[in-house]
N, C-alpha and C. Protein backbone atom coordinates (compact mmCIF):
# COMPACT_ATOMS: atom_id res chain seq x y z
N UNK A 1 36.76 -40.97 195.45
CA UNK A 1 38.12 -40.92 195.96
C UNK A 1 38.27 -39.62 196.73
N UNK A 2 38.72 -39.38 198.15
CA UNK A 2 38.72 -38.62 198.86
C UNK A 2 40.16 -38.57 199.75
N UNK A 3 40.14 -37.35 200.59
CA UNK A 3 41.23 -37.79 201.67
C UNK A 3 40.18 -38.01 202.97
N UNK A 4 41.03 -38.99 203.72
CA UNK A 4 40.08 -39.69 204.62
C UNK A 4 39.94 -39.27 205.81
N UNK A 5 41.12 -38.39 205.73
CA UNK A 5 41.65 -38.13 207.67
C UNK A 5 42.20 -36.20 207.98
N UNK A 6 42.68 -35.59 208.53
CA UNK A 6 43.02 -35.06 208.96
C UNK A 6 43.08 -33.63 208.14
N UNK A 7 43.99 -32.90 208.11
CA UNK A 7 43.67 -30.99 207.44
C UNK A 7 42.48 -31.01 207.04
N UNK A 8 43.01 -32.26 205.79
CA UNK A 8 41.89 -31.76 204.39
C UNK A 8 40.99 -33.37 204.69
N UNK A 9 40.50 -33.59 205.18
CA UNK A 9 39.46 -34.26 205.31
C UNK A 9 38.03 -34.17 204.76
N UNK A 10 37.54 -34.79 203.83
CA UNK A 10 36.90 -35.47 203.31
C UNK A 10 37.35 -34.36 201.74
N UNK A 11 37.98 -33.86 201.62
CA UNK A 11 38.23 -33.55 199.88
C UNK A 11 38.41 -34.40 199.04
N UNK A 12 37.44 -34.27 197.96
CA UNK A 12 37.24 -35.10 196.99
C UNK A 12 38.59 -34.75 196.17
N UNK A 13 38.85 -35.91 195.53
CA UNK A 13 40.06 -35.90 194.34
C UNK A 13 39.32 -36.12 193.45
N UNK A 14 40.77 -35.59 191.91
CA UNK A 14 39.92 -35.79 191.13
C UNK A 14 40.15 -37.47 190.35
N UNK A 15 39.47 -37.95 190.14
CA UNK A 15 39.78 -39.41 190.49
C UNK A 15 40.38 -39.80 188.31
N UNK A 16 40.30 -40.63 187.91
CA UNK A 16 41.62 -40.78 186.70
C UNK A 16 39.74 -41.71 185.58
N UNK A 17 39.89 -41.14 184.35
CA UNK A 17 38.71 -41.00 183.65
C UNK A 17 38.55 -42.74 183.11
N UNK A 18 39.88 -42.97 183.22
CA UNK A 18 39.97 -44.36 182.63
C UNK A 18 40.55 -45.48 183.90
N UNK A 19 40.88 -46.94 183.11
CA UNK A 19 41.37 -47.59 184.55
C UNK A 19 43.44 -47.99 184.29
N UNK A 20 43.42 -47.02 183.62
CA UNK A 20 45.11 -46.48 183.57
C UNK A 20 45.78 -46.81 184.83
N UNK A 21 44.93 -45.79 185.55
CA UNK A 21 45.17 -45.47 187.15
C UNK A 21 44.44 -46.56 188.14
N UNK A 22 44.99 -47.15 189.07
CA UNK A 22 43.92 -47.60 190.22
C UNK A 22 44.48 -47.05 191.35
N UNK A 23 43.78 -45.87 191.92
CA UNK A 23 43.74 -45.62 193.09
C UNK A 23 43.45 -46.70 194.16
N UNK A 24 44.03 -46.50 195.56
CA UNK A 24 43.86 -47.18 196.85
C UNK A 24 42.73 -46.57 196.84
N UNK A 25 41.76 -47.98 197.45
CA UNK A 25 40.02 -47.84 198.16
C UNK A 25 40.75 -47.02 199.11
N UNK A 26 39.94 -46.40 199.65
CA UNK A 26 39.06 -45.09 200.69
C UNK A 26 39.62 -46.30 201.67
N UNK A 27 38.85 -47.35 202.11
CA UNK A 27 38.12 -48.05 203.39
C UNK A 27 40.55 -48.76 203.50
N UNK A 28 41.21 -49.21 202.33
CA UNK A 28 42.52 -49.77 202.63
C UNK A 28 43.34 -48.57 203.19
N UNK A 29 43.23 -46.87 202.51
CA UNK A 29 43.75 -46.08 202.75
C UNK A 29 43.67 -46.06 204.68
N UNK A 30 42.38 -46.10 204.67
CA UNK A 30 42.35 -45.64 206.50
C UNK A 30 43.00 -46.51 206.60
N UNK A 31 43.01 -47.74 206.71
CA UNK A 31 43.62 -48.79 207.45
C UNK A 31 44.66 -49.17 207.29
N UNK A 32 45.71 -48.46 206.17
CA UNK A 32 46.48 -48.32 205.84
C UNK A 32 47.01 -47.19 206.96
N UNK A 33 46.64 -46.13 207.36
CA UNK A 33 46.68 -45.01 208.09
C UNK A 33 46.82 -45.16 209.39
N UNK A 34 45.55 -46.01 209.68
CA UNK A 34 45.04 -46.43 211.05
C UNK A 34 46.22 -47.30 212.12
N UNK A 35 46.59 -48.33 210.69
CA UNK A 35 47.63 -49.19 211.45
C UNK A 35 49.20 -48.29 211.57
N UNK A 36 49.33 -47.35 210.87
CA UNK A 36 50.69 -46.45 211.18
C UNK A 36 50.49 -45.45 212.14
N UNK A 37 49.45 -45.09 212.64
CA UNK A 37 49.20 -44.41 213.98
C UNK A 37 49.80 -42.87 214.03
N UNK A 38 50.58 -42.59 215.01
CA UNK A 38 51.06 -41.55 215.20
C UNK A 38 51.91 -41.06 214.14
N UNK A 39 52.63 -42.59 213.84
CA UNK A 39 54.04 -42.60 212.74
C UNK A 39 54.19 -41.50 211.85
N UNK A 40 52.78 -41.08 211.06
CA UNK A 40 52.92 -40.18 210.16
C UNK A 40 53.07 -38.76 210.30
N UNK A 41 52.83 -38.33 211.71
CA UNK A 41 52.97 -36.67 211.73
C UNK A 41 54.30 -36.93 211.75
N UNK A 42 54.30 -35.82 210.72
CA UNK A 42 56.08 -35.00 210.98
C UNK A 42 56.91 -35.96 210.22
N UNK A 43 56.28 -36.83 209.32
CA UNK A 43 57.26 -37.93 209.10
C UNK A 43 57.77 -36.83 207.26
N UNK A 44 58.69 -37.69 207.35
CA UNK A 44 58.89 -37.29 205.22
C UNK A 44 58.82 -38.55 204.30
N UNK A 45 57.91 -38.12 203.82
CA UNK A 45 56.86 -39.71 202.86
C UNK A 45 57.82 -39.55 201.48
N UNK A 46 57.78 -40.68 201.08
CA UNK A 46 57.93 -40.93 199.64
C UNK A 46 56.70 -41.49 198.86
N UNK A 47 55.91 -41.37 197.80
CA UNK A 47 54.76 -41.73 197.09
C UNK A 47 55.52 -42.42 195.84
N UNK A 48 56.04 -43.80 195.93
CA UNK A 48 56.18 -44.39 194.10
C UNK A 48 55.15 -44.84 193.39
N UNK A 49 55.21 -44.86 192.17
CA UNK A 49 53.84 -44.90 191.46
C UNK A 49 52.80 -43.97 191.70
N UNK A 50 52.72 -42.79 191.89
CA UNK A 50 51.75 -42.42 192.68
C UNK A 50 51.27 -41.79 192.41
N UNK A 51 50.65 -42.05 190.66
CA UNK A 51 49.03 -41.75 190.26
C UNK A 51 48.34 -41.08 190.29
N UNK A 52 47.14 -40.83 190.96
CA UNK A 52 46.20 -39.66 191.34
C UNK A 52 47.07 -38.90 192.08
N UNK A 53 48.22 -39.27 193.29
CA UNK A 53 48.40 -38.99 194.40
C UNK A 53 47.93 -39.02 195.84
N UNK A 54 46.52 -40.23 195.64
CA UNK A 54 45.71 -40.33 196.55
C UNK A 54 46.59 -40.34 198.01
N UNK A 55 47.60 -41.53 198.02
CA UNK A 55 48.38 -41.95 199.52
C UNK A 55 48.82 -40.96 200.07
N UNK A 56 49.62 -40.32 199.27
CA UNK A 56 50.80 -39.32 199.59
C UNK A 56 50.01 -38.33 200.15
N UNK A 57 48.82 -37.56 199.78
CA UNK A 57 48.19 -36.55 199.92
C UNK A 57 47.78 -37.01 200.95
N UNK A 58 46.99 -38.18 201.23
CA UNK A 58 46.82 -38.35 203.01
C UNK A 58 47.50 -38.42 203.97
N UNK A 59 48.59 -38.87 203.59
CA UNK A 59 49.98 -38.69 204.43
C UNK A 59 49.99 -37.04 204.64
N UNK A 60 50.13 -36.50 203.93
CA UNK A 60 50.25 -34.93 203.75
C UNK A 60 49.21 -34.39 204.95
N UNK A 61 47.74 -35.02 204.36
CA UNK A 61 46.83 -33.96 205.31
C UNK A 61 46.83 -34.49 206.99
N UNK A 62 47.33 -35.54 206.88
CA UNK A 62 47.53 -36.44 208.25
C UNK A 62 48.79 -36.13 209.16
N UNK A 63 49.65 -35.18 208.35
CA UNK A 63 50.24 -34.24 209.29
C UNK A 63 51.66 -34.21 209.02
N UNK A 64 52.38 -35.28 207.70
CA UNK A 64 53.58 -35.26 207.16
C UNK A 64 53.95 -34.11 207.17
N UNK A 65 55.43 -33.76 207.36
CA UNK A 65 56.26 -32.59 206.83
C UNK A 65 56.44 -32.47 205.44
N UNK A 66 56.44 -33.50 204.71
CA UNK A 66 56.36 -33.84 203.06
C UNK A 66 56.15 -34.36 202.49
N UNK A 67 56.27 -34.33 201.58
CA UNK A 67 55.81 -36.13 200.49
C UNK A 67 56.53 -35.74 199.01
N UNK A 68 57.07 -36.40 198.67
CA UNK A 68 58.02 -36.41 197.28
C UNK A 68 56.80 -37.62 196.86
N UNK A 69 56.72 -37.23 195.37
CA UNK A 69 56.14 -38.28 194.44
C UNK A 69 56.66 -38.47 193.26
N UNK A 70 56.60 -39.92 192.74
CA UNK A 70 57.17 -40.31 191.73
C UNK A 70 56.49 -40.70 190.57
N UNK A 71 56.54 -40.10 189.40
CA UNK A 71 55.37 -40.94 188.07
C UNK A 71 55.48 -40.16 187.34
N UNK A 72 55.64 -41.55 186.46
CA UNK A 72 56.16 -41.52 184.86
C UNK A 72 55.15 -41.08 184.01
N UNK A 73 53.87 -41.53 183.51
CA UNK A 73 53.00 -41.43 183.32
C UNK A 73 52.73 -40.00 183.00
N UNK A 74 52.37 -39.35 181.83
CA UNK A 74 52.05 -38.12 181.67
C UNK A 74 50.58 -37.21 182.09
N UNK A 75 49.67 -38.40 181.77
CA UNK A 75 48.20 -38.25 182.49
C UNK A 75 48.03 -38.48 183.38
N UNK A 76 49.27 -39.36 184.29
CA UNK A 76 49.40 -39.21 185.57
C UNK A 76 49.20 -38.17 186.37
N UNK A 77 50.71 -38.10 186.12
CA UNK A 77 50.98 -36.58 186.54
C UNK A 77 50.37 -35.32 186.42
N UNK A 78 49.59 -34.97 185.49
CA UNK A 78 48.94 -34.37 185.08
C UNK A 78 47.70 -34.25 186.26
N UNK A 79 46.83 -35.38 186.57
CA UNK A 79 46.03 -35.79 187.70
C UNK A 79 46.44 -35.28 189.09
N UNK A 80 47.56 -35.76 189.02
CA UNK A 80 48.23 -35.74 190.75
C UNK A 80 48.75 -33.81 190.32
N UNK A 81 48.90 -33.82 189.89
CA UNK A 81 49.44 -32.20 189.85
C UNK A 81 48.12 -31.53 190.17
N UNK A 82 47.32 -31.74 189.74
CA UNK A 82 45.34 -31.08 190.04
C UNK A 82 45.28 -31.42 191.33
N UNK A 83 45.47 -33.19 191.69
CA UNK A 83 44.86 -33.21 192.99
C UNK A 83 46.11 -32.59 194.30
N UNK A 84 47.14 -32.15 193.74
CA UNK A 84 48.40 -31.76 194.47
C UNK A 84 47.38 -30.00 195.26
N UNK A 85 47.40 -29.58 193.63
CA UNK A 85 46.69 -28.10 194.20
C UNK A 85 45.64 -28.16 194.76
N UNK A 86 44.93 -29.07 194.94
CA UNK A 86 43.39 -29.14 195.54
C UNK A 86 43.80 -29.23 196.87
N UNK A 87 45.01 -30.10 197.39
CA UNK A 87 45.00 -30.26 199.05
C UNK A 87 46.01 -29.27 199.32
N UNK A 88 46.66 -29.08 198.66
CA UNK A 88 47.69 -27.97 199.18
C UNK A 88 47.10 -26.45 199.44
N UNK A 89 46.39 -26.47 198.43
CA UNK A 89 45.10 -25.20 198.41
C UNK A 89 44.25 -24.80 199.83
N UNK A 90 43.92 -26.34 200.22
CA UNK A 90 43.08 -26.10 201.57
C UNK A 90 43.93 -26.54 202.52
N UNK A 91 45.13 -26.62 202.52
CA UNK A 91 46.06 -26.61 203.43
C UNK A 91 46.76 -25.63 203.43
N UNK A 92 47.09 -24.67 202.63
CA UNK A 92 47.95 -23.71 202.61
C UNK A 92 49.73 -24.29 202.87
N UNK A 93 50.01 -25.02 202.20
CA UNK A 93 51.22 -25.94 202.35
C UNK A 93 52.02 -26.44 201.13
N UNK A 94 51.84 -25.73 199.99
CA UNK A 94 52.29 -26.02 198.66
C UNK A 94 54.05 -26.22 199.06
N UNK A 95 55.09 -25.68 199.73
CA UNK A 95 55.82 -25.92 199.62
C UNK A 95 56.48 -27.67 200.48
N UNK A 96 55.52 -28.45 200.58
CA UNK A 96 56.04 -29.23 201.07
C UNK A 96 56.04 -31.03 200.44
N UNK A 97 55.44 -29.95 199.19
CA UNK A 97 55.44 -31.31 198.35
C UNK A 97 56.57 -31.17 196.66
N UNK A 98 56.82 -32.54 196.84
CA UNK A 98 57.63 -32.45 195.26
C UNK A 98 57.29 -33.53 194.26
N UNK A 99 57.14 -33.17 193.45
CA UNK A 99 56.88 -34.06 192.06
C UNK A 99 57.83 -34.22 190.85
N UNK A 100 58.40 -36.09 191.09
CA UNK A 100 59.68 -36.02 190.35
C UNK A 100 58.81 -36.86 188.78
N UNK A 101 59.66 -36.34 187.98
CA UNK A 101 58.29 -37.29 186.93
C UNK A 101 59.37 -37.86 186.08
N UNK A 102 59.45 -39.53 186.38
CA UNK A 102 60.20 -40.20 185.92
C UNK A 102 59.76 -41.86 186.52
N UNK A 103 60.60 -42.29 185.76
CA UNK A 103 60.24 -43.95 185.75
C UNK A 103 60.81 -44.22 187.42
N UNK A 104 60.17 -44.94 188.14
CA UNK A 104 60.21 -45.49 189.86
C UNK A 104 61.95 -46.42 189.48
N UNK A 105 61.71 -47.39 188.78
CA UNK A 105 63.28 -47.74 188.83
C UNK A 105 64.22 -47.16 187.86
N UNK A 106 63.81 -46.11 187.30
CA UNK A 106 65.24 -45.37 186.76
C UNK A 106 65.58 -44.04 187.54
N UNK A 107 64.40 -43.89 188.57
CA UNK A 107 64.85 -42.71 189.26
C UNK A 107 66.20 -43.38 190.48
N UNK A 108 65.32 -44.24 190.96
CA UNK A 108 66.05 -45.37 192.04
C UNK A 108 67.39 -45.62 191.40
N UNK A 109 67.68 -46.06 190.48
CA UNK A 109 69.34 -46.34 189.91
C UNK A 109 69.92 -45.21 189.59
N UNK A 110 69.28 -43.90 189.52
CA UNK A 110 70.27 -43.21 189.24
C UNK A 110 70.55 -42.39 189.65
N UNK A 111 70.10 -42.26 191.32
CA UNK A 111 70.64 -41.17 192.49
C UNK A 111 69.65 -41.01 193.24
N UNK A 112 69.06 -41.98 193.65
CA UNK A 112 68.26 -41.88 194.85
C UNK A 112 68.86 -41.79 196.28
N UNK A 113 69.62 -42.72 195.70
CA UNK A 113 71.19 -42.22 197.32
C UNK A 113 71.32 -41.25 197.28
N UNK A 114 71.38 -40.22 196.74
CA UNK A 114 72.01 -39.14 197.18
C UNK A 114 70.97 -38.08 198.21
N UNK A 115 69.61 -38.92 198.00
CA UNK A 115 68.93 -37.69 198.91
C UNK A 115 68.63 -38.26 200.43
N UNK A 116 68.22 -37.75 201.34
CA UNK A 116 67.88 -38.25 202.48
C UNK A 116 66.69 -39.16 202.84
N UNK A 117 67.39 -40.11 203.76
CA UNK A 117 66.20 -41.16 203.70
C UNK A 117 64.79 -40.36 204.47
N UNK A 118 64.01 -41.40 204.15
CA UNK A 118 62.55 -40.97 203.93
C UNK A 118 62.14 -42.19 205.67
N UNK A 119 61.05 -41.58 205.75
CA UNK A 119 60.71 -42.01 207.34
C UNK A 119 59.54 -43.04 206.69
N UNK A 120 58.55 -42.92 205.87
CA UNK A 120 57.65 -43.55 205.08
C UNK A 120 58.13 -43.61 203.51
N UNK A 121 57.66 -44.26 202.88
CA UNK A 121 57.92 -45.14 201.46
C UNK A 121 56.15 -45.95 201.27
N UNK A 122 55.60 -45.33 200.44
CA UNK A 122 54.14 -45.83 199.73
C UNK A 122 54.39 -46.00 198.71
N UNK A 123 54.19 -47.20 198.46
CA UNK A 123 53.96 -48.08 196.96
C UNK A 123 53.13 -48.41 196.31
N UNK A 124 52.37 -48.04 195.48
CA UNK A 124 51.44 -48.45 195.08
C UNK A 124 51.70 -48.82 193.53
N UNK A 125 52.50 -49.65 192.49
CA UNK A 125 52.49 -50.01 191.65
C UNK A 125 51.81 -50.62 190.51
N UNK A 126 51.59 -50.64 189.40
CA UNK A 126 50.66 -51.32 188.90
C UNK A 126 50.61 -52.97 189.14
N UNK A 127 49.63 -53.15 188.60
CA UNK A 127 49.28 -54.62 188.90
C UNK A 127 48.34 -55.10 188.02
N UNK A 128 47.81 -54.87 187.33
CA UNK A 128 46.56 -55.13 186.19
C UNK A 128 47.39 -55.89 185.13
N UNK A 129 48.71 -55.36 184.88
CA UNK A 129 49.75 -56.13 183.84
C UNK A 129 50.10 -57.64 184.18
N UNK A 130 50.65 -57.61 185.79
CA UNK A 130 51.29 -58.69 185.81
C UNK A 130 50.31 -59.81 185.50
N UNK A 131 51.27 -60.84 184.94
CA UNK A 131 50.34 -61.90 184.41
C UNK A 131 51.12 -63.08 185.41
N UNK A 132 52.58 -62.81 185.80
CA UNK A 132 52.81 -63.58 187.07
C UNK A 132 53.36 -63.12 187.90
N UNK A 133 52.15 -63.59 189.23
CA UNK A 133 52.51 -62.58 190.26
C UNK A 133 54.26 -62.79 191.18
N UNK A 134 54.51 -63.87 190.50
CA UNK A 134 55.97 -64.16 190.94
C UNK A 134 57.24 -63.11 190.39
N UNK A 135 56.48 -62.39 189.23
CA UNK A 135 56.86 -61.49 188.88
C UNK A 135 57.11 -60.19 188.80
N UNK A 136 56.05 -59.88 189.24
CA UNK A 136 55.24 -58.48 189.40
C UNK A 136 55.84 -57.37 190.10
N UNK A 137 55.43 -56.37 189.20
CA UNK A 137 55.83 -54.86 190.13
C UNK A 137 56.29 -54.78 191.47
N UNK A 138 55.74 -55.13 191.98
CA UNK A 138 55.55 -55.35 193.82
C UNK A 138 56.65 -55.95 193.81
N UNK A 139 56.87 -56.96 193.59
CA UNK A 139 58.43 -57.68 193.75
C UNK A 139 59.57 -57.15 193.51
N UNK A 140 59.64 -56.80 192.20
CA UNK A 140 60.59 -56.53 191.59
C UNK A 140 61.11 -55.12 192.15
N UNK A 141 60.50 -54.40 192.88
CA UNK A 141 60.33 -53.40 193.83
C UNK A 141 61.09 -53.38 195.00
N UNK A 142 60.72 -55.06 195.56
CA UNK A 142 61.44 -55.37 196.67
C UNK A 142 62.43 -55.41 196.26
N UNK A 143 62.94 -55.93 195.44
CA UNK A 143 64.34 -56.58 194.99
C UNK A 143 65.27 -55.55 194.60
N UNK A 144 64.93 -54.57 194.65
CA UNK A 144 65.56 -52.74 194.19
C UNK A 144 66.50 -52.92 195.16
N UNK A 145 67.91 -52.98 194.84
CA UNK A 145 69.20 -52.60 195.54
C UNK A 145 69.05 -51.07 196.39
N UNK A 146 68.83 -50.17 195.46
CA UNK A 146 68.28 -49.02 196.12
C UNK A 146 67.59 -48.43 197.07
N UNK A 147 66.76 -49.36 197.07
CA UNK A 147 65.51 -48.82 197.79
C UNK A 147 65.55 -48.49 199.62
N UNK A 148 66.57 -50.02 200.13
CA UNK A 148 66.63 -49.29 201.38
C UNK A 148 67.35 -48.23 202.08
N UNK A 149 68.33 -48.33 200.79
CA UNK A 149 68.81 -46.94 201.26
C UNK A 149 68.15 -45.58 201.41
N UNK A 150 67.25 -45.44 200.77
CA UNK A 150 66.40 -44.38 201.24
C UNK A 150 65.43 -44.70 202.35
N UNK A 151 65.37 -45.70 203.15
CA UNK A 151 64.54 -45.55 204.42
C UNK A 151 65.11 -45.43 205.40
N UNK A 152 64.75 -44.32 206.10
CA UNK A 152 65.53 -44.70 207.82
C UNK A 152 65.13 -45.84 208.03
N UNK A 153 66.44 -46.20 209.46
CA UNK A 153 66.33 -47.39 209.98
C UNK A 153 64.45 -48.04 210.42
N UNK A 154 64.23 -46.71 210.76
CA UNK A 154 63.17 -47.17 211.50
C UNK A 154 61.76 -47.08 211.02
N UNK A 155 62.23 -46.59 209.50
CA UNK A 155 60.70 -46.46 208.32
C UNK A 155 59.94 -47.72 208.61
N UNK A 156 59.11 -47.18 207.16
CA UNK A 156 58.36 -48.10 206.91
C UNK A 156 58.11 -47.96 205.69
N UNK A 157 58.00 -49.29 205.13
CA UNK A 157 57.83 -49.52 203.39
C UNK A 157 56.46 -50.29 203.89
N UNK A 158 55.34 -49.14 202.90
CA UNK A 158 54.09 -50.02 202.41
C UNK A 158 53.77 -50.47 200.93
N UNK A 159 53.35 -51.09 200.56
CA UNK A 159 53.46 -51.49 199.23
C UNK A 159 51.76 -52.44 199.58
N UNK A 160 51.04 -51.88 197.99
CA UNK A 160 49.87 -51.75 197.55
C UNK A 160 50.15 -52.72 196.39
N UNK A 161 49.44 -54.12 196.80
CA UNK A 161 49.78 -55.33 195.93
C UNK A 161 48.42 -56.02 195.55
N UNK A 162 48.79 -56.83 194.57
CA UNK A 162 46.88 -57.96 194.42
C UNK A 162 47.26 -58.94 195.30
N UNK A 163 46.08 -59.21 195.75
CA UNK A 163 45.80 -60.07 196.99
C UNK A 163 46.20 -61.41 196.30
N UNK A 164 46.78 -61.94 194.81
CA UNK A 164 46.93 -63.04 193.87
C UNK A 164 48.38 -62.90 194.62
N UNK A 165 48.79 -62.03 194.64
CA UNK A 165 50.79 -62.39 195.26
C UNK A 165 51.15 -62.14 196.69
N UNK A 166 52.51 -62.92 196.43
CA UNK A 166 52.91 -62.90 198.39
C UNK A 166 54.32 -62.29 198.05
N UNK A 167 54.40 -61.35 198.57
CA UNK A 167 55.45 -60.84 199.25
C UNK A 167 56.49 -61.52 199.68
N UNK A 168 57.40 -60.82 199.43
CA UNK A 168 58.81 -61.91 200.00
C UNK A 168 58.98 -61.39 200.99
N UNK A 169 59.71 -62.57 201.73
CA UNK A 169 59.88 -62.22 203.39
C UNK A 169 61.40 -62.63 203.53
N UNK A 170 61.96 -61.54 202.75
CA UNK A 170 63.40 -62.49 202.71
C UNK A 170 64.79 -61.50 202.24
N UNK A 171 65.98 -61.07 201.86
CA UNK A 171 66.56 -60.10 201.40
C UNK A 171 66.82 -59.36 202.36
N UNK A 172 66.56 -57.36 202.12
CA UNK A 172 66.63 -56.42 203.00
C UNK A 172 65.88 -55.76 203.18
N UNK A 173 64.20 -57.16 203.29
CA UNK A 173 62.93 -56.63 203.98
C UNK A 173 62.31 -57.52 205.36
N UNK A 174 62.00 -57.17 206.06
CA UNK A 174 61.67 -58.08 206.91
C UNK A 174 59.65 -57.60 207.09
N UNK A 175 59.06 -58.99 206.48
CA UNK A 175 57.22 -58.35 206.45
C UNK A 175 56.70 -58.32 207.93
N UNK A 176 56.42 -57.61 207.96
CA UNK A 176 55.78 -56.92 209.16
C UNK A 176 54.04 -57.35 209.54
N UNK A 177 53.06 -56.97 208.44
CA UNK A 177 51.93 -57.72 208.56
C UNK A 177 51.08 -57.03 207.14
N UNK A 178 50.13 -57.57 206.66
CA UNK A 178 49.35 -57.43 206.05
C UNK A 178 48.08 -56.88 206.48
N UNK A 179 47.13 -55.97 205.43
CA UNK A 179 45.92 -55.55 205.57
C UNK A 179 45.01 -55.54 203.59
N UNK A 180 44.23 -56.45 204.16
CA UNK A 180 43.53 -56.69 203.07
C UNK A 180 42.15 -55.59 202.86
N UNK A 181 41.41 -55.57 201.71
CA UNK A 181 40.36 -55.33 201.36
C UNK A 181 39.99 -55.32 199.87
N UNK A 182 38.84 -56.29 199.72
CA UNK A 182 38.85 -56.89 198.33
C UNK A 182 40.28 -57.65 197.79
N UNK A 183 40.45 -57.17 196.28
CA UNK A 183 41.30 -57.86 195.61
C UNK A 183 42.85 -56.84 196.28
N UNK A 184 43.02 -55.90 197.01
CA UNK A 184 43.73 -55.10 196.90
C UNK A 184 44.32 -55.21 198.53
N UNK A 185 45.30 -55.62 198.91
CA UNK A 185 46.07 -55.62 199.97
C UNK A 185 47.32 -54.74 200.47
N UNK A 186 47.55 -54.13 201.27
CA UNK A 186 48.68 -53.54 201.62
C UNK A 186 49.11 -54.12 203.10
N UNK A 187 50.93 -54.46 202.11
CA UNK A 187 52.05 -55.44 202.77
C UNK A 187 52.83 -54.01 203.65
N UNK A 188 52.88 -54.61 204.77
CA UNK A 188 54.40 -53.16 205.62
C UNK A 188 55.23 -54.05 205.66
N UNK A 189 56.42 -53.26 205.54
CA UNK A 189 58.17 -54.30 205.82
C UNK A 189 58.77 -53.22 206.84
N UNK A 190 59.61 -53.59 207.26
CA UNK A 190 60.76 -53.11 208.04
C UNK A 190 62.10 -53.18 207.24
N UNK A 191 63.03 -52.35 207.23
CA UNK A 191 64.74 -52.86 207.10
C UNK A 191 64.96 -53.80 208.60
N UNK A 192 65.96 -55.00 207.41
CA UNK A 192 66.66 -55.82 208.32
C UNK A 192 67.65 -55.42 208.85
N UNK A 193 67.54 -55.69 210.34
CA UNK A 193 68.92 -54.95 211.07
C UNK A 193 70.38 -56.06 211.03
N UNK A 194 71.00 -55.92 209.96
CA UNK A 194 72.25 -56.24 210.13
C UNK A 194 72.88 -57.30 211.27
């Protein structure tokens, strides 16, 4: 597990001892990257679920102004706090990251409005649990009253799903396109314009 692109390019993370955690493959991250293009310099990322911190931190070395991360998880956090200082270290950029450590939908219900929307939104939720994908993290994600309020109009929500579920294309997301690799796919949405 590495960052793939830009400052801190090719720094190894430190990757999670058990399978608690599933980091985004290396090869979905670029292309995850690849297909947002310019989008990410200068942008202000949000990381939910976000584990090692693998996404967020590429966002970061790829030229973000910030990245807020979210996770509950104590060995999580714990991880992403190591791999936080490892890129911030060889970036010289510690102040541009924040780490909120709390549950993704109890942070969302209980004042996520109040901060400024975010230009990017990375999702990477678990998925090893769901037993129906009609159910699953990823969804139930979409379905967050909250959530678009924190994207500018003109973000972008990625969300890191099993290739077993489909995305809704319906509500106050509009799907944009898919990028697969292996069992592990990442969906982009847009906000619906009114």
């Amino acid at each position: 597990m590495r960052i793939t692109a830009g400052h801190a390019r090719g720094l190894q993370l430190k990757a999670p001892r058990d399978m608690s955690i599933r980091p985004t493959p290396d090869m979905l991250k670029q292309a995850i990257y690849s297909s947002l293009g310019e989008f990410v310099g200068g942008a202000r990322a949000l990381d939910l679920f976000s584990g090692s911190g693998s996404l967020g931190l590429d966002a970061l070395s790829r030229g973000a102004a910030g990245v807020t991360f979210v996770e509950a998880a104590a060995g999580s956090v714990k991880l992403l706090e190591q791999n936080i200082a490892l890129v911030t270290q060889a970036m010289d950029n510690a102040d541009a990251v924040r780490v909120i450590r709390s549950d993704v939908f109890a942070w969302l219900e209980r004042g996520a409005g109040r901060v400024e929307p975010f230009d990017l939104i990375l999702a990477d939720p678990p998925y090893a649990q769901d037993t129906k994908p009609e159910s699953s993290t990823a969804r139930k994600l979409l379905q967050t009253a909250a959530l678009p309020s924190i994207l500018r109009a003109d973000g972008w929500l990625v969300v890191h799903h099993s290739k077993r579920e489909q995305m809704p294309d319906d509500g106050a997301w509009r799907f944009d396109r898919r990028l697969a690799h292996g069992d592990s796919v990442a969906a982009f949405f847009q906000k619906r314009v009114p």
